[in-house]
Protein backbone atom coordinates (compact mmCIF):
# COMPACT_ATOMS: atom_id res chain seq x y z
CA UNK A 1 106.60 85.26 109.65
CA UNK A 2 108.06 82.55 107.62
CA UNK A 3 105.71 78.72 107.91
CA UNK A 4 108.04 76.09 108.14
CA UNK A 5 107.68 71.80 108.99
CA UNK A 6 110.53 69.55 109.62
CA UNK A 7 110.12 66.78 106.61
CA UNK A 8 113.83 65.90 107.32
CA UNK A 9 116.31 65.47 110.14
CA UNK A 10 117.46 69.07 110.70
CA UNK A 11 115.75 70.19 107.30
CA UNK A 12 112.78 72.88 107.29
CA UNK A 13 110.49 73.37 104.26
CA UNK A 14 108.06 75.96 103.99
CA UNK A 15 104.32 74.75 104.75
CA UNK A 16 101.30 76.08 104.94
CA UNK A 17 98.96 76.70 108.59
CA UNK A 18 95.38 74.94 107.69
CA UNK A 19 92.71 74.17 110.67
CA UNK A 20 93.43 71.79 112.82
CA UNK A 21 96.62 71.75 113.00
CA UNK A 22 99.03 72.07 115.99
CA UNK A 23 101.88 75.13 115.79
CA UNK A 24 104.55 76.78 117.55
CA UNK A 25 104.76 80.40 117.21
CA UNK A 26 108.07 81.89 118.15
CA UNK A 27 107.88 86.01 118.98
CA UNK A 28 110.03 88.73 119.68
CA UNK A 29 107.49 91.26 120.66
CA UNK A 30 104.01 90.12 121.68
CA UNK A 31 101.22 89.71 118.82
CA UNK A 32 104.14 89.54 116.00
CA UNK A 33 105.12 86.05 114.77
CA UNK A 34 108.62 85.80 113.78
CA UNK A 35 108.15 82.46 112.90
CA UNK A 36 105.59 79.59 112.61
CA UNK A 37 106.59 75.87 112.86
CA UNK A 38 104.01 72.81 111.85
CA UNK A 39 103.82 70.49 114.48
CA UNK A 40 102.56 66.83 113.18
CA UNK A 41 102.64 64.63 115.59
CA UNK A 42 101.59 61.00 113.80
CA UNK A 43 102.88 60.56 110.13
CA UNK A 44 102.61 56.76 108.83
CA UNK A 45 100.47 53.87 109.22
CA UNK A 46 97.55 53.24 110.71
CA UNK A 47 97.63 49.68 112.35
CA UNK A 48 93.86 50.06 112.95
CA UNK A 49 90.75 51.03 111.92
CA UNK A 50 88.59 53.50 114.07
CA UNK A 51 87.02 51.85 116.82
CA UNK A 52 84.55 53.66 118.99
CA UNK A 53 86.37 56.87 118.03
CA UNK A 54 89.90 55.60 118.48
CA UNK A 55 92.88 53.92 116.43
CA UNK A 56 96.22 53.13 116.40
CA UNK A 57 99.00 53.79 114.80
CA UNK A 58 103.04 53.87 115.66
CA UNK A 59 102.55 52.53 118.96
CA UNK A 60 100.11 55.21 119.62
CA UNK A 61 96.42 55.08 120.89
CA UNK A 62 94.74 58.55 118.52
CA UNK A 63 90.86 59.74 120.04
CA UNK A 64 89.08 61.65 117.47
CA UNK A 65 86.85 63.97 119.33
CA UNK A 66 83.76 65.02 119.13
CA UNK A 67 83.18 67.12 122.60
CA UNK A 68 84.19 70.67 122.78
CA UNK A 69 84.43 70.46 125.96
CA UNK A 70 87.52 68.36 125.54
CA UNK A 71 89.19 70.55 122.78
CA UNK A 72 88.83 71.44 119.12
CA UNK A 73 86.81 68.97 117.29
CA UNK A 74 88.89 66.69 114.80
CA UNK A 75 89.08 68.25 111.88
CA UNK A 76 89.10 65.17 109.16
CA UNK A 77 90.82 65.64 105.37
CA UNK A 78 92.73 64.32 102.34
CA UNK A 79 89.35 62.22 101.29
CA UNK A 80 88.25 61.60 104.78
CA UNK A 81 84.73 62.65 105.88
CA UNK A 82 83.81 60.43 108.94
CA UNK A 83 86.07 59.17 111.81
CA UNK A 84 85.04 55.45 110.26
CA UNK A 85 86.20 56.48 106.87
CA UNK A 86 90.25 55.58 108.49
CA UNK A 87 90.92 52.33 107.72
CA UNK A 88 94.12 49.78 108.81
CA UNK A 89 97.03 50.40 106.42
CA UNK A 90 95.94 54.33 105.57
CA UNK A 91 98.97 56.46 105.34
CA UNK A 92 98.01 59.39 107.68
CA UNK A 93 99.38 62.26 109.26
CA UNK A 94 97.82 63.45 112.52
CA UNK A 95 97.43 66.32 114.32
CA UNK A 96 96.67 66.61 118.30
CA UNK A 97 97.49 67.32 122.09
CA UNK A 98 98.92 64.24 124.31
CA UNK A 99 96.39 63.59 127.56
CA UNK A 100 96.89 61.03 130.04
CA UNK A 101 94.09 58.92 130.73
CA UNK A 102 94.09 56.06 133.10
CA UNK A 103 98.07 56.05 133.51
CA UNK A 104 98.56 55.98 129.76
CA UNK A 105 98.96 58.67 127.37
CA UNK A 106 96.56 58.89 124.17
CA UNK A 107 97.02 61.51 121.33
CA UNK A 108 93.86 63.23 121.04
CA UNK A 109 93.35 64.43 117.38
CA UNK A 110 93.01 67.87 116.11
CA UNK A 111 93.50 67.16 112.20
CA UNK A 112 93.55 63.92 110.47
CA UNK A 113 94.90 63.77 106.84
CA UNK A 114 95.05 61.25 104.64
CA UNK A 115 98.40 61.17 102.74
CA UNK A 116 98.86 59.51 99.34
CA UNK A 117 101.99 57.87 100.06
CA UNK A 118 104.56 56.84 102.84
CA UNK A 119 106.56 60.13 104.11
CA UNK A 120 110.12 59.92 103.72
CA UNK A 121 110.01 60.01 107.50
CA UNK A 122 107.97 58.68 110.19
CA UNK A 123 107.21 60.82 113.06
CA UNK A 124 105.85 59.94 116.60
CA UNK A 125 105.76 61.81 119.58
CA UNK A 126 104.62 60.92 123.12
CA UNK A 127 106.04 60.60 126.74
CA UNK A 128 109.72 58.44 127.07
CA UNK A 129 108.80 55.66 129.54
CA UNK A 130 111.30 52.67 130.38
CA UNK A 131 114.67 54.46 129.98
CA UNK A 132 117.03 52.92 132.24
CA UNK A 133 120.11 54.21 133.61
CA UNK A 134 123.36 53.61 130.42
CA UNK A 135 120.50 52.43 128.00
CA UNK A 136 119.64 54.04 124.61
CA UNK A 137 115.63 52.53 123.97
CA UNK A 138 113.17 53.39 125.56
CA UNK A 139 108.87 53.36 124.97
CA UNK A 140 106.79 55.62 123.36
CA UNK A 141 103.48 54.06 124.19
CA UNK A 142 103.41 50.65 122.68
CA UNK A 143 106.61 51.28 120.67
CA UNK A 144 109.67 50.66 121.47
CA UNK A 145 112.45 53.31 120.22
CA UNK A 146 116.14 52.30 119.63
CA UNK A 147 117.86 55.75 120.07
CA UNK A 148 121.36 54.55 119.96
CA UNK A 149 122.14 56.29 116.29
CA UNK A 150 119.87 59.47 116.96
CA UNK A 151 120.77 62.80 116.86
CA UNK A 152 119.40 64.79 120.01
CA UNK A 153 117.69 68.20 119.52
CA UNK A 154 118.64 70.71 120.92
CA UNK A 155 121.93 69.69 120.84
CA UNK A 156 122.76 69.01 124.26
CA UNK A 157 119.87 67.57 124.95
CA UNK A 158 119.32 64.62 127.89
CA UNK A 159 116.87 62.03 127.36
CA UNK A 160 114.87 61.00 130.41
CA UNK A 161 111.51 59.45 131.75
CA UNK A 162 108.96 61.48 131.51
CA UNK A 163 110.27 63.98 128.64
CA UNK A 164 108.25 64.74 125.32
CA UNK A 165 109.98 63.84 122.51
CA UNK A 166 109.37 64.03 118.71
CA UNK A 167 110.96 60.69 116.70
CA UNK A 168 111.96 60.89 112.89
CA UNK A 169 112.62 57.58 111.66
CA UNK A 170 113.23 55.82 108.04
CA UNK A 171 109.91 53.93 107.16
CA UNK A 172 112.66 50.86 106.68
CA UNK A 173 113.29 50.96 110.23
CA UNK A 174 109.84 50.20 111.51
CA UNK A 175 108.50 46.63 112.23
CA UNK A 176 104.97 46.64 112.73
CA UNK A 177 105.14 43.10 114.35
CA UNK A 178 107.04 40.89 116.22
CA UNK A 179 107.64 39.32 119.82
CA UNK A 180 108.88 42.38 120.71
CA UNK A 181 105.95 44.14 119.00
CA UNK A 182 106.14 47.85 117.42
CA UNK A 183 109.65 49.03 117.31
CA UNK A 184 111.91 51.72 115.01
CA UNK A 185 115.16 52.81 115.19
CA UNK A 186 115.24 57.05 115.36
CA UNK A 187 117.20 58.88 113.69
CA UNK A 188 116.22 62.03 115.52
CA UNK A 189 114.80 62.84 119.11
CA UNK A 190 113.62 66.18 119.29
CA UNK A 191 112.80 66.65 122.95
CA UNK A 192 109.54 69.61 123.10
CA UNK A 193 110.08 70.73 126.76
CA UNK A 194 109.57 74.49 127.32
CA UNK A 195 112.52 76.87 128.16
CA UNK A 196 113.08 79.75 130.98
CA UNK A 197 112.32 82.97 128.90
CA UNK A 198 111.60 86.66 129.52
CA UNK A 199 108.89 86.16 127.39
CA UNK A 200 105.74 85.25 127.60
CA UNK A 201 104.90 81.64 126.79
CA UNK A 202 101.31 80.55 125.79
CA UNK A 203 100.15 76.54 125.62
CA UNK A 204 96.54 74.69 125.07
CA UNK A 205 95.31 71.47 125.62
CA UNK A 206 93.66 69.40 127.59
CA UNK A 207 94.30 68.74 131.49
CA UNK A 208 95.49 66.07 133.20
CA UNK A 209 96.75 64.40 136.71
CA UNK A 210 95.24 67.99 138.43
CA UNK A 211 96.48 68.73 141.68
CA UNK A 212 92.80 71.03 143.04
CA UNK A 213 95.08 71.52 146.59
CA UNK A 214 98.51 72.14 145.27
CA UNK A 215 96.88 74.00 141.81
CA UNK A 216 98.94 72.32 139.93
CA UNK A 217 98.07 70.16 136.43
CA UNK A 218 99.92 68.77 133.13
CA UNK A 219 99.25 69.64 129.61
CA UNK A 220 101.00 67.58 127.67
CA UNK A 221 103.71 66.73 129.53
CA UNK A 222 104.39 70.34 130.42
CA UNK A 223 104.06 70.94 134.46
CA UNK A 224 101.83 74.02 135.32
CA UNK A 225 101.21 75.91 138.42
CA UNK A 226 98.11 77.95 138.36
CA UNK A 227 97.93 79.16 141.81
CA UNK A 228 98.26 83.08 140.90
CA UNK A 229 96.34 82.94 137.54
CA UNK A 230 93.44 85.16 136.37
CA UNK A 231 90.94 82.28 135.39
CA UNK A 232 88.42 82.72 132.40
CA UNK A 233 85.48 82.82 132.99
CA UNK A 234 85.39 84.09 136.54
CA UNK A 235 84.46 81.38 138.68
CA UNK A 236 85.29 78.61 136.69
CA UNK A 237 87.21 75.73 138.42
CA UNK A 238 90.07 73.50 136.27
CA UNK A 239 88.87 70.06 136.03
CA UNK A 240 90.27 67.40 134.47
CA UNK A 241 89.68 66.59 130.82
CA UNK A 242 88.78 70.00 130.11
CA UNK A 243 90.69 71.83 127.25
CA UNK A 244 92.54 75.33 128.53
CA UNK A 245 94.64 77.66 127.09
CA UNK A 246 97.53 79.02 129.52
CA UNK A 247 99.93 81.99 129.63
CA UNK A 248 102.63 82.50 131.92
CA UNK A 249 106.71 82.01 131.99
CA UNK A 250 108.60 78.75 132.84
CA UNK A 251 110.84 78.67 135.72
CA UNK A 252 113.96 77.08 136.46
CA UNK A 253 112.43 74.36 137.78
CA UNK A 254 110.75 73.75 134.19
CA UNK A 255 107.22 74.50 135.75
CA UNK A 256 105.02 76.89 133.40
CA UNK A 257 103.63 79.91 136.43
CA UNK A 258 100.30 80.67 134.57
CA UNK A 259 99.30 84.14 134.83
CA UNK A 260 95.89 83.61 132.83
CA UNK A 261 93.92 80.81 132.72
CA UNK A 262 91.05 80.40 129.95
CA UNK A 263 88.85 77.16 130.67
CA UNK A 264 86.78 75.75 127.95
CA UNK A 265 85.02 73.43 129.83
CA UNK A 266 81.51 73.82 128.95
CA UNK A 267 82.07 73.79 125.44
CA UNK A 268 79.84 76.89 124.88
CA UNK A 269 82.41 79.36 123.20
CA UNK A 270 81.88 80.38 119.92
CA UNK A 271 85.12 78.75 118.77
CA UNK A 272 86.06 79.82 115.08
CA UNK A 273 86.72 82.87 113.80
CA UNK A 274 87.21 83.67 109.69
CA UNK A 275 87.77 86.40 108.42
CA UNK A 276 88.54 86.56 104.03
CA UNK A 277 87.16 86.64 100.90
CA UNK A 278 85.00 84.34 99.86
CA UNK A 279 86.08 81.48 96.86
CA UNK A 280 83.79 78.29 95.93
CA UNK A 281 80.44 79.65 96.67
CA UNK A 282 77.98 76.98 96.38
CA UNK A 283 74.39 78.04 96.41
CA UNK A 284 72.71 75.08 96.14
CA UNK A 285 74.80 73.63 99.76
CA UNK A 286 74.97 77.01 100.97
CA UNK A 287 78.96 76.70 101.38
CA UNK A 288 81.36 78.26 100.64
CA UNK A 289 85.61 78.34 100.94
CA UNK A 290 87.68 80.79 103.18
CA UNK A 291 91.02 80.49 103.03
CA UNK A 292 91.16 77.03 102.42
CA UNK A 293 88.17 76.22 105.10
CA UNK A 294 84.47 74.42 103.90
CA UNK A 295 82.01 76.73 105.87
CA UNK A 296 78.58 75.94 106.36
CA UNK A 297 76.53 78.75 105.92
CA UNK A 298 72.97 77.23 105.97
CA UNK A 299 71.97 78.41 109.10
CA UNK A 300 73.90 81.84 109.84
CA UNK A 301 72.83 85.20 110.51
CA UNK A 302 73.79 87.65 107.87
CA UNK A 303 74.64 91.07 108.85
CA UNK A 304 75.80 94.07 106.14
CA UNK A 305 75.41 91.85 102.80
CA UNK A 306 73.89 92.71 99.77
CA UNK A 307 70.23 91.73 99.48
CA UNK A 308 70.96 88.83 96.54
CA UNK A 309 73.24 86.96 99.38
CA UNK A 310 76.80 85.68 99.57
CA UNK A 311 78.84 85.42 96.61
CA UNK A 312 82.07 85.16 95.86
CA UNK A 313 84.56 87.89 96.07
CA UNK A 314 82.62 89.15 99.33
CA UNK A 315 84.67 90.10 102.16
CA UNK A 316 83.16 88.58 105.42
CA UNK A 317 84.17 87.81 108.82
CA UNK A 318 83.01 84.25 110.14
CA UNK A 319 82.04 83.55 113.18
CA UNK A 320 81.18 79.75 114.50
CA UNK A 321 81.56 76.55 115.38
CA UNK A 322 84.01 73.61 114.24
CA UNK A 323 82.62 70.73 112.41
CA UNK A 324 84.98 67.78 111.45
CA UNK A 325 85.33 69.25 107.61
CA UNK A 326 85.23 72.96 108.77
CA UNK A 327 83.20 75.44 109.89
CA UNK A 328 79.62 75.98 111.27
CA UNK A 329 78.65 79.71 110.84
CA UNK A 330 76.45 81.32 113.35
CA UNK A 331 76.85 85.16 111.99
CA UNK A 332 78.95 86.55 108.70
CA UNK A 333 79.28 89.77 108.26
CA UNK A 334 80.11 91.62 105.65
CA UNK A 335 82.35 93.78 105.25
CA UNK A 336 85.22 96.21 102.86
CA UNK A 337 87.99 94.72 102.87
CA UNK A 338 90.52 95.73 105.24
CA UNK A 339 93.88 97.70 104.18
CA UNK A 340 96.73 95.00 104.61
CA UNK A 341 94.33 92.59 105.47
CA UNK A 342 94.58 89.09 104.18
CA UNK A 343 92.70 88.87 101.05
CA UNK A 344 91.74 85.68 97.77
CA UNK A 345 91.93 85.97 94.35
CA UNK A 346 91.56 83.53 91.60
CA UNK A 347 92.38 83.53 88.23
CA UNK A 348 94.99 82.48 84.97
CA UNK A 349 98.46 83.22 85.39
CA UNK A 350 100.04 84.52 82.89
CA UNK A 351 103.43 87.18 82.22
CA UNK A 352 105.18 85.27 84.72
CA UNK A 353 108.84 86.76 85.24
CA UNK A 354 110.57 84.23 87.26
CA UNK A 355 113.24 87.02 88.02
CA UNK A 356 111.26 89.84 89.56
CA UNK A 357 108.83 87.24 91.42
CA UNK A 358 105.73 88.92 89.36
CA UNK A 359 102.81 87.38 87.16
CA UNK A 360 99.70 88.18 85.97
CA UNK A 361 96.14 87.31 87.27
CA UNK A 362 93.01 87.61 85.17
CA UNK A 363 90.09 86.34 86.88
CA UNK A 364 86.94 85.40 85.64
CA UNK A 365 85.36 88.83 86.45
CA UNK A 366 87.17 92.40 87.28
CA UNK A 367 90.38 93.23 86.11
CA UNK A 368 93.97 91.91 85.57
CA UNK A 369 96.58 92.63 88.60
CA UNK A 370 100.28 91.76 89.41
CA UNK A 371 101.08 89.33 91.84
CA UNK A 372 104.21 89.18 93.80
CA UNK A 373 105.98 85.94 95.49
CA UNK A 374 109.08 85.88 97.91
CA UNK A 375 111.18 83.53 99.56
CA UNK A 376 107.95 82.82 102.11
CA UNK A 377 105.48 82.36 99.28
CA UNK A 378 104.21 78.86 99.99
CA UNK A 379 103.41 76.71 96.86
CA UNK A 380 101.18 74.09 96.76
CA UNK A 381 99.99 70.94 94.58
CA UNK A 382 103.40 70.31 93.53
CA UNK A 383 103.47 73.94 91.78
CA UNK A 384 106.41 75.87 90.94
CA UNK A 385 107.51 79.03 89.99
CA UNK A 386 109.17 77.75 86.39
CA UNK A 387 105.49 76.01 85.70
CA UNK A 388 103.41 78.74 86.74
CA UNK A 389 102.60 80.44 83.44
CA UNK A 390 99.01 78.94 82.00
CA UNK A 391 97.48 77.66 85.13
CA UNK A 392 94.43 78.71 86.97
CA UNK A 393 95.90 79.37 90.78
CA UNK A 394 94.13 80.17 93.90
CA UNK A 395 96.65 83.40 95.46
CA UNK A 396 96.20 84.48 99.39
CA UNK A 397 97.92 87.23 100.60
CA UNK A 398 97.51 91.26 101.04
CA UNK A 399 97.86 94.56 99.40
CA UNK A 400 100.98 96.94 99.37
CA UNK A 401 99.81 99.67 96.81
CA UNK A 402 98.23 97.77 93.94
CA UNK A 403 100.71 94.73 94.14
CA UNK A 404 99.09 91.68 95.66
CA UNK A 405 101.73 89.88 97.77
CA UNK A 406 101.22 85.86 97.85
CA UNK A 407 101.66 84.40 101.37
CA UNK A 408 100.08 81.04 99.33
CA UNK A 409 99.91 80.21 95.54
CA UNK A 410 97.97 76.81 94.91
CA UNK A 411 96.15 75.19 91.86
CA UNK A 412 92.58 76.05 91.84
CA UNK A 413 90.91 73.21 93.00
């Protein structure tokens, strides 16, 4: 599957997946990703500090959360350790699942990353409110849009009340102040509504404006009728505020028929699960990196290491709970590692043929192998192919034969 974000109008760049973060998968056959799209749904400005756990930015009210009850914990990054550490004027992106709460909609945070500079586009998304009939602006929260020069995707595409939309704007287009407060002119909608399909379609988040008599909630803004689902756990009841995760197939009507129905509401699961080599081991904090997560491993139960401990270069599976910088590990167990499965290495690059897509790796200990990129090799830090040769890189991918194919080639941090 290829990783791609939207930095641009109508322009896709390859990205990279990291925790937190909100995605669309698009399938063909269940369990195989064709594609995976990066879904930000803040980039700019924060017009606050966090208050209580809450800031704003764009127009938009963002909740950091802490309850697992209510979702994923926020994951916090780019030089960010505590909710307080976001400050008015931070350039941020932002990562999260709309909820309404007391007849207005909040974005409540799944990733928060601080950015180094202002995007080439802004991006907000939330619920169109105060469209009348002929006009082109409309509200995203506290922000008023002026739509009349945007592009509408899909193409086709009607604008109403009530719809989700995604705005890119010009940072030149945004006043932050005014009589007429927040406003930006867009110069694309992207409206995020779910389509009839014979397949399968799966959503999360957290519920609101439920419906216990009709069985009926929102996620998002996305209708869903739950009347004939399989809940998870048996027993459990949908209540509002809790975080879900729904399968099922959208209508005609545009309402989501869930099949299955898995409630998080007590916020007991055992929520992450890892599974790579291990990179960064620090024995002093007991941590360690797996594929670009900080787990804590101070208190976890380990099962098939070796008797001096984790190390790096281990294989392990993770299991635990989120933290706002990463992961909590309960149990790791260790383990060979898997044919095909995704795998680290670190090392010097060297040998690098920019026309076969090969280098060399040396790491510090074992031996030299060949390395492989493609047209879905994502690469980091500003790296590039032509500047490759000399550098000490972090490569994540898997095994065909003895060739190590790079899903991810960063500077080793």
């Amino acid at each position: 599957a290829s990783v791609v974000a939207e930095t641009a109008p109508g322009v896709d760049s390859l990205a990279e997946v990291r925790l937190g973060e909100r995605v669309a998968v698009a399938y063909e056959q269940p369990g195989i990703a064709r594609q995976i799209r990066v879904l930000t749904a803040l980039s700019g400005p924060a017009t606050t500090s966090v208050t209580n756990g809450r800031f704003t930015m764009l127009g938009q009210t963002v909740v950091i959360n802490t309850a697992a009850s209510s979702g994923p914990t926020t994951q916090l990054a780019g030089g960010y350790s505590h909710a307080s550490d976001v400050r008015a004027g931070d350039v941020v992106d932002v990562h999260g699942v709309l909820v309404l709460q007391n007849d207005a909609w909040i974005l409540s945070a799944t990733r928060i990353d601080k950015l180094t500079g202002t995007p080439a586009y802004l991006r907000v998304t939330g619920v169109v409110a105060g469209l009348a009939d002929g006009s082109t602006t409309f509200s995203l929260g506290a922000l008023t849009v002026d739509a009349s020069a945007a592009t509408l995707v899909p193409a086709g595409s009607t604008l109403a009340n009530g719809a989700a939309v995604t705005v890119l704007a010009l940072p030149a287009s945004y006043l932050a102040s005014g009589a007429n407060t927040a406003r930006l002119a867009a110069a694309q909608i992207r409206l995020d509504a779910l389509k009839e399909s014979s397949l399968d379609d799966a959503l999360s988040g957290s519920i609101s404006s439920l419906d216990s008599t009709a069985k009926v909630f929102v996620l998002g803004a996305q209708k869903v009728s739950y009347a004939g689902a399989t809940l998870s756990p048996a027993g459990a009841l949908p209540t509002s505020g809790i975080y879900v995760q729904v399968q099922g197939r959208v209508g005609r009507d545009g309402i989501l028929i869930a099949t299955t129905l898995d409630l998080h509401g007590d916020g007991s699961d055992d929520d992450s699960e890892l599974r790579g080599t291990i990179v960064a081991f620090d024995a002093i904090a007991n941590q360690f990196k797996l594929r670009d997560v900080l787990v804590d491993a101070s208190t976890a139960q380990l099962r098939g290491c070796p008797g001096a401990g984790l190390g790096n270069g281990l294989y392990v599976e993770v299991q635990g709970t989120l933290a706002s910088s990463g992961v909590v590990a309960t149990t790791i167990q260790c383990e060979s590692e898997p044919a095909g499965g995704s795998i680290e290495r670190q090392g010097r690059s060297s040998a690098v043929d920019t026309s076969a897509r090969t280098f060399t790796l040396t790491p510090e200990q074992g031996t030299a192998l060949t390395v492989r990129w493609t047209d879905m090799t994502f690469f980091g830090n500003d790296l590039t192919p032509a500047a490759l040769s000399g550098k000490t890189v972090d490569v994540q991918g898997s095994f065909v034969g003895t060739v190590l194919m790079a899903t991810k080639i960063k500077l080793d941090d």
